[in-house]
C-alpha atoms as a PDB file:
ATOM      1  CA  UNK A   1      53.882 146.380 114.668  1.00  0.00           C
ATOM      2  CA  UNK A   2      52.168 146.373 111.323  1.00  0.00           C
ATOM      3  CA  UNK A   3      49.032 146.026 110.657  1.00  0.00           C
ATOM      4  CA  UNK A   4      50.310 143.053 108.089  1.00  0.00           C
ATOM      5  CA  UNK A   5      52.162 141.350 111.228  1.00  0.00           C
ATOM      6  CA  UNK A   6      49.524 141.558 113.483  1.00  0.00           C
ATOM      7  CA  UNK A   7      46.493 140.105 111.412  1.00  0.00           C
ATOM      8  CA  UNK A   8      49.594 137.294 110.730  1.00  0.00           C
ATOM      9  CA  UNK A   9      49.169 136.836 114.818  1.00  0.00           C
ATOM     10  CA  UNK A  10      46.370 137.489 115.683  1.00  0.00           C
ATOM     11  CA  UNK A  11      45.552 133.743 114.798  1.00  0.00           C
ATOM     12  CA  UNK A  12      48.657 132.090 116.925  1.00  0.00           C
ATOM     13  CA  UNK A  13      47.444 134.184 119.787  1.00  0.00           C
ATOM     14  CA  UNK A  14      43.812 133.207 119.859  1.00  0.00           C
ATOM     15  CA  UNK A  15      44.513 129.373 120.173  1.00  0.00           C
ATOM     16  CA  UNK A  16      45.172 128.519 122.985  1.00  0.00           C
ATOM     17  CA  UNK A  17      41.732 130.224 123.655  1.00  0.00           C
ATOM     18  CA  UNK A  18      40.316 127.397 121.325  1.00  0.00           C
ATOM     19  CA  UNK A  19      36.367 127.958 119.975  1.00  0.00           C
ATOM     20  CA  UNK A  20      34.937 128.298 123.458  1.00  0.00           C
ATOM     21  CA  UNK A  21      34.624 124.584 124.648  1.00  0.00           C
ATOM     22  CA  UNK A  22      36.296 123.630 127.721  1.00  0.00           C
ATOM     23  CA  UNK A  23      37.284 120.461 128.749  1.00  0.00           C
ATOM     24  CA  UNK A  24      34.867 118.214 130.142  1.00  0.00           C
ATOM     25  CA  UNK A  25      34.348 117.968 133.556  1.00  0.00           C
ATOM     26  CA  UNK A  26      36.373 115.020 134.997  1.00  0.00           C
ATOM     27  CA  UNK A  27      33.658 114.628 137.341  1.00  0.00           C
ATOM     28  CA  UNK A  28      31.812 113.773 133.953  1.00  0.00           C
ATOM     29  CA  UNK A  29      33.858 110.809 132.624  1.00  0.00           C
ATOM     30  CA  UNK A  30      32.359 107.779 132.095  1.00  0.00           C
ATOM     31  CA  UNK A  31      33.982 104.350 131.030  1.00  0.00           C
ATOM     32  CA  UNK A  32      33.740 103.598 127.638  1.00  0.00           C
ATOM     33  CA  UNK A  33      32.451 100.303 128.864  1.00  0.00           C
ATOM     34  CA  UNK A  34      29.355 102.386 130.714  1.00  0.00           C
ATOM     35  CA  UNK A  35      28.622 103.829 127.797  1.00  0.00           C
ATOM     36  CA  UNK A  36      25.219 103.181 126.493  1.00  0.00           C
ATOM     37  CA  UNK A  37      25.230 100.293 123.855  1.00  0.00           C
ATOM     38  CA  UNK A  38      23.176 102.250 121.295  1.00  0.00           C
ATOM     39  CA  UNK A  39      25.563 105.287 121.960  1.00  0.00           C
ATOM     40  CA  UNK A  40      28.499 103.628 121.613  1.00  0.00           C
ATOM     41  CA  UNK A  41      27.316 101.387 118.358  1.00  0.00           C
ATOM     42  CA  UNK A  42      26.009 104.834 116.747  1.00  0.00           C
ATOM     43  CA  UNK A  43      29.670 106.603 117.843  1.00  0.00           C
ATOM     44  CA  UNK A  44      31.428 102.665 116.355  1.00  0.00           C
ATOM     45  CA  UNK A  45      29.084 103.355 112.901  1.00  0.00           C
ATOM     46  CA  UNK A  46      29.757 107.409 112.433  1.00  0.00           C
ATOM     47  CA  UNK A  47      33.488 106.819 113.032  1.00  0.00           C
ATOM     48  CA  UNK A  48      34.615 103.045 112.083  1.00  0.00           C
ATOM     49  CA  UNK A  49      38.241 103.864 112.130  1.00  0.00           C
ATOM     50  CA  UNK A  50      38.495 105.573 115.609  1.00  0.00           C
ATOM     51  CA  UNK A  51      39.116 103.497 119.001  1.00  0.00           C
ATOM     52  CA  UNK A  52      37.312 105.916 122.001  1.00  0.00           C
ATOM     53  CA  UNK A  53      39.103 106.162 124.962  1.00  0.00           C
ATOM     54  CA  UNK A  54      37.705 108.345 126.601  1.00  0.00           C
ATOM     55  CA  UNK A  55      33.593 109.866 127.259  1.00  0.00           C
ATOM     56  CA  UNK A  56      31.853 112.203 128.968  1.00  0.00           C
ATOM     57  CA  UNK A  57      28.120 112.501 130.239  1.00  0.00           C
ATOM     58  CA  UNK A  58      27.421 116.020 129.204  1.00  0.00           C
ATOM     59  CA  UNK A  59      24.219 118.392 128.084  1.00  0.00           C
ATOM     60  CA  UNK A  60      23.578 120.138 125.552  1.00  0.00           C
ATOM     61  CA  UNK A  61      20.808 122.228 124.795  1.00  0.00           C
ATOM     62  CA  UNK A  62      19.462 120.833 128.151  1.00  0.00           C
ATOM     63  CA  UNK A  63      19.226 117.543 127.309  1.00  0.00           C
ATOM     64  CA  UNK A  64      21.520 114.941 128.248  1.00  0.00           C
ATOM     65  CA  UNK A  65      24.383 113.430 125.684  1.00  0.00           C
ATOM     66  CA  UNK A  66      27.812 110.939 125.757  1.00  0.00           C
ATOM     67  CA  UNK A  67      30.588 112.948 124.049  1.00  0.00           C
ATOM     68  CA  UNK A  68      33.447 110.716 123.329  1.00  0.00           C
ATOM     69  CA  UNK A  69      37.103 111.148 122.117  1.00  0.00           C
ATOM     70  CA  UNK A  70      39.354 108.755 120.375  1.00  0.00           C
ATOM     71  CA  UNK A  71      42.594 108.406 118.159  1.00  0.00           C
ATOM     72  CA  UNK A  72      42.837 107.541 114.127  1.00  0.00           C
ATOM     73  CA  UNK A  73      45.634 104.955 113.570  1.00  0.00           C
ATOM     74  CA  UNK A  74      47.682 108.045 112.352  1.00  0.00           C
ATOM     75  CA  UNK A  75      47.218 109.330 116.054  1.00  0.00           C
ATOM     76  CA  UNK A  76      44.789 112.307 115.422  1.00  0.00           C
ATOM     77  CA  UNK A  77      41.971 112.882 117.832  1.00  0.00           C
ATOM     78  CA  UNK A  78      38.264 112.861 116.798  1.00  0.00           C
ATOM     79  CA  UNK A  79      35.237 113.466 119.074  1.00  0.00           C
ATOM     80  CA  UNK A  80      31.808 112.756 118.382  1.00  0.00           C
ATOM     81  CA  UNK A  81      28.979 113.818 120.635  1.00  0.00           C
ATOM     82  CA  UNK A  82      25.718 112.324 120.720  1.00  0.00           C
ATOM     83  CA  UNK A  83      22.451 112.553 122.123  1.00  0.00           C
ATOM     84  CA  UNK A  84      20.592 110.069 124.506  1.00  0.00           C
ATOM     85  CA  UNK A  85      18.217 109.877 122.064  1.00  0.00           C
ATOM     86  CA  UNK A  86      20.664 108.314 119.325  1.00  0.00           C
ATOM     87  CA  UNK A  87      20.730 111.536 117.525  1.00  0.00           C
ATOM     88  CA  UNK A  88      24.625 112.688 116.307  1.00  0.00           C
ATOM     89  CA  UNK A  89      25.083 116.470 117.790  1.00  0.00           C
ATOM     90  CA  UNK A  90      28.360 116.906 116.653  1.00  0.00           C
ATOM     91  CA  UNK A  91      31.252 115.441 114.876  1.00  0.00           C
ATOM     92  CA  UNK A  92      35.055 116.854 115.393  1.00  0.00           C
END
């Protein structure tokens, strides 16, 4: 293999190892109805367009957050976690 061929899969081969997350727990999923009403209006404000489907009661950094998933109208996921405390910790 070339050296040319390999740094061109290198890339396709690491994937499905994605960026070290895992998949929630699904002993962690919470109804998007249990969802705190600050945490869900926050996750409504930060991402207007996106209806969540799905959520998760996970921590990070030892302290406890919602992380929640939803689809654009064009079908593409976004996730947005955020921190009991109101505080956005991430936006994907």
């Amino acid at each position: 293999m070339t050296r040319r061929a390999f740094l061109a899969a290198v890339p396709v081969l690491l994937t499905p190892l994605g960026c070290g997350e895992r998949e929630p727990d699904p002993e962690q999923w919470v109804a998007i109805d249990d969802v705190p009403e600050p945490i869900i209006s926050k996750a409504r404000k930060e991402l207007p367009d996106i209806k969540f489907t799905r959520a998760w009661k996970v921590q990070r950094a030892g302290k406890d957050a919602y992380e929640m998933r939803g689809l654009t109208k064009n079908g593409k996921t976004r996730e947005i976690m955020i921190g009991v405390d109101g505080k956005v910790i991430e936006i994907e």
